[in-house]
C-alpha atoms as a PDB file:
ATOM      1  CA  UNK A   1       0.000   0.000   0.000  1.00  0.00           C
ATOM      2  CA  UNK A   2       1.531   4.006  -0.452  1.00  0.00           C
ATOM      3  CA  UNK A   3       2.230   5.872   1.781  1.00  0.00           C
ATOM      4  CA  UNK A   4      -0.006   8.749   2.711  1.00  0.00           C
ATOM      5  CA  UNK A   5       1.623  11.565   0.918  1.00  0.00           C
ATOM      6  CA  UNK A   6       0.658   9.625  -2.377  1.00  0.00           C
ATOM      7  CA  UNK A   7      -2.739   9.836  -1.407  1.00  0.00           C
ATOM      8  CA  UNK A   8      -4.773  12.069  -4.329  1.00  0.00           C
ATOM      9  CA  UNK A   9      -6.062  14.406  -1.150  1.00  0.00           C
ATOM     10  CA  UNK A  10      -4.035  16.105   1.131  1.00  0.00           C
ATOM     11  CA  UNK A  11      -4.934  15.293   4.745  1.00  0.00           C
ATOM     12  CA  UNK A  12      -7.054  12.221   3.710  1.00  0.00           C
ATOM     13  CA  UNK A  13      -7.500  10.381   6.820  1.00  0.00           C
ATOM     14  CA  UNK A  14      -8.402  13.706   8.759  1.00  0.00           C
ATOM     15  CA  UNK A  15     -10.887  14.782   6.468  1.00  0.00           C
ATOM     16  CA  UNK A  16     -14.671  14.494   7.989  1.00  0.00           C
ATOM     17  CA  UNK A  17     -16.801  13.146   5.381  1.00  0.00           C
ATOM     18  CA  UNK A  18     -18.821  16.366   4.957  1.00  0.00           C
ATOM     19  CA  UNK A  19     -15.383  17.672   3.183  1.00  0.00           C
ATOM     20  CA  UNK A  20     -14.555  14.699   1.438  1.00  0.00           C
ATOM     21  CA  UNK A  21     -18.131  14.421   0.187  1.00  0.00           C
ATOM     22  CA  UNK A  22     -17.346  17.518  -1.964  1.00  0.00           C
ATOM     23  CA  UNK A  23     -13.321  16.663  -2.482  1.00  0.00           C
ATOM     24  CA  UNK A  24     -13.851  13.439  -4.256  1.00  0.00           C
ATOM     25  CA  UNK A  25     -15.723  15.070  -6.859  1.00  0.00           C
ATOM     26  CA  UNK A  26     -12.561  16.416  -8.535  1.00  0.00           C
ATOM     27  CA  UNK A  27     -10.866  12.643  -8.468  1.00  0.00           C
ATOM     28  CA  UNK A  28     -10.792  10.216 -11.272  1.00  0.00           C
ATOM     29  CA  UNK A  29     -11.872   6.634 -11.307  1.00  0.00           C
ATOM     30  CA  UNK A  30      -8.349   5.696 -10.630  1.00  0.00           C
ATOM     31  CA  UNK A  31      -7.569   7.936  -7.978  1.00  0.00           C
ATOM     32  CA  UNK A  32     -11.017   7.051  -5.883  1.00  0.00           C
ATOM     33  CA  UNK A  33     -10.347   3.535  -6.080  1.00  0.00           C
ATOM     34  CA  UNK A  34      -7.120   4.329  -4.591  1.00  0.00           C
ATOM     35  CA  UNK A  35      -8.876   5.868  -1.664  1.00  0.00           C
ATOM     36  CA  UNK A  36     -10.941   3.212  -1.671  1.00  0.00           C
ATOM     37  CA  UNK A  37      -8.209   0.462  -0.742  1.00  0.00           C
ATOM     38  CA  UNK A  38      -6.591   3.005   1.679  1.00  0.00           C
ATOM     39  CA  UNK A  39     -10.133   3.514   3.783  1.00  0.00           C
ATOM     40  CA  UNK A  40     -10.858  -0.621   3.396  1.00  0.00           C
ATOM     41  CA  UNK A  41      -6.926  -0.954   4.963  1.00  0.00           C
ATOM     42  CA  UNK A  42      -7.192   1.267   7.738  1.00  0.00           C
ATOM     43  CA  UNK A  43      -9.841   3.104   8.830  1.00  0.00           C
ATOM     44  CA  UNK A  44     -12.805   0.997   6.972  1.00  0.00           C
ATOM     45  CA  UNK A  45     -15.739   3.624   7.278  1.00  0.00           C
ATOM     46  CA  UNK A  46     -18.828   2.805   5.923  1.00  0.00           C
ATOM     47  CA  UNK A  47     -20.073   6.495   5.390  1.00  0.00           C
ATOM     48  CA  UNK A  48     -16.834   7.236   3.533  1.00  0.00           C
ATOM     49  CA  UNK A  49     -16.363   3.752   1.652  1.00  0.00           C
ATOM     50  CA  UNK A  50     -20.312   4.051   0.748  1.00  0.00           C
ATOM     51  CA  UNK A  51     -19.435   7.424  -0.305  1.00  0.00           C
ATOM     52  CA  UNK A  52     -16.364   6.396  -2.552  1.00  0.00           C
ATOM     53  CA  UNK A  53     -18.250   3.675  -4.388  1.00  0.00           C
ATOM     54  CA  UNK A  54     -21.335   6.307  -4.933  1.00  0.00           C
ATOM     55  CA  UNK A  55     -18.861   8.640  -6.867  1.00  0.00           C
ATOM     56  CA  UNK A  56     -17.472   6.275  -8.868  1.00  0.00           C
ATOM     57  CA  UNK A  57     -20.981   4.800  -9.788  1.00  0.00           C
ATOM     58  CA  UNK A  58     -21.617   8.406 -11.158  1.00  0.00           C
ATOM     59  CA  UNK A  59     -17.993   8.256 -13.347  1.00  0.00           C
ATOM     60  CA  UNK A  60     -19.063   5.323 -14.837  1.00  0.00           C
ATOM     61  CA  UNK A  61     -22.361   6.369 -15.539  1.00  0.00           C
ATOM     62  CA  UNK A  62     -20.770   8.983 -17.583  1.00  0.00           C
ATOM     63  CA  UNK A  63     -20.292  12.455 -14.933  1.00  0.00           C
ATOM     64  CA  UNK A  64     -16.852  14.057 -15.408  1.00  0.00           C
ATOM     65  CA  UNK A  65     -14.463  14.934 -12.226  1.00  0.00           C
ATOM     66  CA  UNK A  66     -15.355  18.547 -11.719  1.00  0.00           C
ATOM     67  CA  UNK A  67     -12.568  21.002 -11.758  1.00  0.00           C
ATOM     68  CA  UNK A  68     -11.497  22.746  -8.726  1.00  0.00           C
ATOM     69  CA  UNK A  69      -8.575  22.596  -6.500  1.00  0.00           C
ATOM     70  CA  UNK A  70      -8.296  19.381  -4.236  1.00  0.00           C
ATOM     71  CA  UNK A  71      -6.695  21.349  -1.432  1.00  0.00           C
ATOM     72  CA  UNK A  72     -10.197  23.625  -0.815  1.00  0.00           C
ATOM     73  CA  UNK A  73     -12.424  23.457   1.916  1.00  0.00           C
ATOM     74  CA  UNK A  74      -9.737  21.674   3.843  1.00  0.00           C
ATOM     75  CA  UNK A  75     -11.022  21.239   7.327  1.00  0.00           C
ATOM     76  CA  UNK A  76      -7.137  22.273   8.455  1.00  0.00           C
ATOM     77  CA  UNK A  77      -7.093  26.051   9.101  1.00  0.00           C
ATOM     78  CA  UNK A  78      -4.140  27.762   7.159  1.00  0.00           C
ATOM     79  CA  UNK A  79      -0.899  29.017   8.967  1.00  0.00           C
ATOM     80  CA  UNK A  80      -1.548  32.665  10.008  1.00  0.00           C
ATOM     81  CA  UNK A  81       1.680  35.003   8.698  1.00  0.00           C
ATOM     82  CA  UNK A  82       1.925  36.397  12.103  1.00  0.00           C
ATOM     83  CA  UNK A  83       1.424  33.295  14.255  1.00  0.00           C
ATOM     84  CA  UNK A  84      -1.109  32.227  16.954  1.00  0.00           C
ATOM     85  CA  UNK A  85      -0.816  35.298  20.079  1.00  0.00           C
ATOM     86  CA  UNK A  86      -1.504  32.370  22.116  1.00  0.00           C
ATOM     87  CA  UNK A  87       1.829  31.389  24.099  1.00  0.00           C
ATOM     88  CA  UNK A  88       2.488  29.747  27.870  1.00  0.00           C
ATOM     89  CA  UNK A  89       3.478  33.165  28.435  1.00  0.00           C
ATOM     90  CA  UNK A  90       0.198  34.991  27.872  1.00  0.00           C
ATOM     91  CA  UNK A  91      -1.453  32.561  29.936  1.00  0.00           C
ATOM     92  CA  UNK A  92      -3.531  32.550  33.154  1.00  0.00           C
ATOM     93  CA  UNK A  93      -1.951  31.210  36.455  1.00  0.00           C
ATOM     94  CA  UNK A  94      -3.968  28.495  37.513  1.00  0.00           C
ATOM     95  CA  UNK A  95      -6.479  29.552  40.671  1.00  0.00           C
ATOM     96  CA  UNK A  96      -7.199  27.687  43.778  1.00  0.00           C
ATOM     97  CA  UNK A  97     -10.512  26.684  45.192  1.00  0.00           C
ATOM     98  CA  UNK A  98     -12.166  29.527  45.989  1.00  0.00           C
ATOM     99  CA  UNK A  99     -13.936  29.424  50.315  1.00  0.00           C
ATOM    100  CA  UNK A 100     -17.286  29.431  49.682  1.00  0.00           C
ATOM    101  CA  UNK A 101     -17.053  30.856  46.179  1.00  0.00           C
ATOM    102  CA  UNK A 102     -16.221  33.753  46.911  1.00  0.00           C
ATOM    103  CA  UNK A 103     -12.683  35.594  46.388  1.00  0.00           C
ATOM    104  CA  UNK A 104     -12.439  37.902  49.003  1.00  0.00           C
ATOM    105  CA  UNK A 105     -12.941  35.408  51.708  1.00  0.00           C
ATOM    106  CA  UNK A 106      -9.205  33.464  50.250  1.00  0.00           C
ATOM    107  CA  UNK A 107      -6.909  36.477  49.932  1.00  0.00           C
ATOM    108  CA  UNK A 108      -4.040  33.970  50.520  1.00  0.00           C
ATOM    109  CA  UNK A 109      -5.059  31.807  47.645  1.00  0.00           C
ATOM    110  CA  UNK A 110      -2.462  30.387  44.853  1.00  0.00           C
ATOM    111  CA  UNK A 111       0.493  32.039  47.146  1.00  0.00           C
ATOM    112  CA  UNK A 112       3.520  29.564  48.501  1.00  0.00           C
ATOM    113  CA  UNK A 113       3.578  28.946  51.955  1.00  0.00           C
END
C-alpha cells in the first residue's frame, strides 16, 4: 500500500466526510479507487467507503471529475503570517478553590507557603 503523501487528497484520513463528500468530486476513477483500498486498509468507514463507491458509480455512468482545486475546503485552518498570540506566556496562572465561592474570603489563595 503508499504511503499517505501519495494519497490524491491532502490530509485524507483527517478529512470528515462532509469535506470529502465535496473533495472526491474532482478525483478520477483511478484515484477514488485508490482511496478506496486506503479507507478498506485502515480506517474501513462505511459512510466514507459508501461514499467512494457512490462517486465512482456516477464516473461510470458517464459524470466528469469537476474542476477545482483538491486542497479547498480543507477542514485544516491555514498558517496565520503572524502566528497564533496564544503562548504559555500569555497565559492565566492556575487559581485555587475559591472558600465558599467567593474571592475575598481566600486572599491567601495560589500564594507559597
Amino acid at each position: 500500500m503508499a504511503d499517505d503523501a501519495a494519497l490524491p487528497l491532502p490530509d485524507y484520513d483527517e478529512l470528515p466526510v462532509a469535506n470529502l463528500q465535496h473533495q472526491v468530486r474532482s478525483l478520477s476513477d483511478e484515484q477514488l479507487q485508490h482511496l478506496v483500498e486506503h479507507e478498506q486498509a485502515h480506517a474501513n468507514r462505511t459512510p466514507v467507503l459508501e461514499l467512494l463507491r457512490v462517486r465512482r458509480q456516477e464516473l461510470a455512468e458517464g459524470e466528469q471529475p469537476s474542476p477545482g482545486n483538491q486542497q479547498e475546503g480543507s477542514s485544516r485552518p491555514a498558517d496565520s503570517p503572524s502566528g497564533s498570540p496564544v503562548s504559555r506566556n500569555s497565559t492565566a496562572e492556575p487559581g485555587g478553590p475559591l472558600r465558599h465561592g467567593v474571592a475575598g474570603q481566600t486572599p491567601d489563595r495560589d500564594k507559597p507557603h
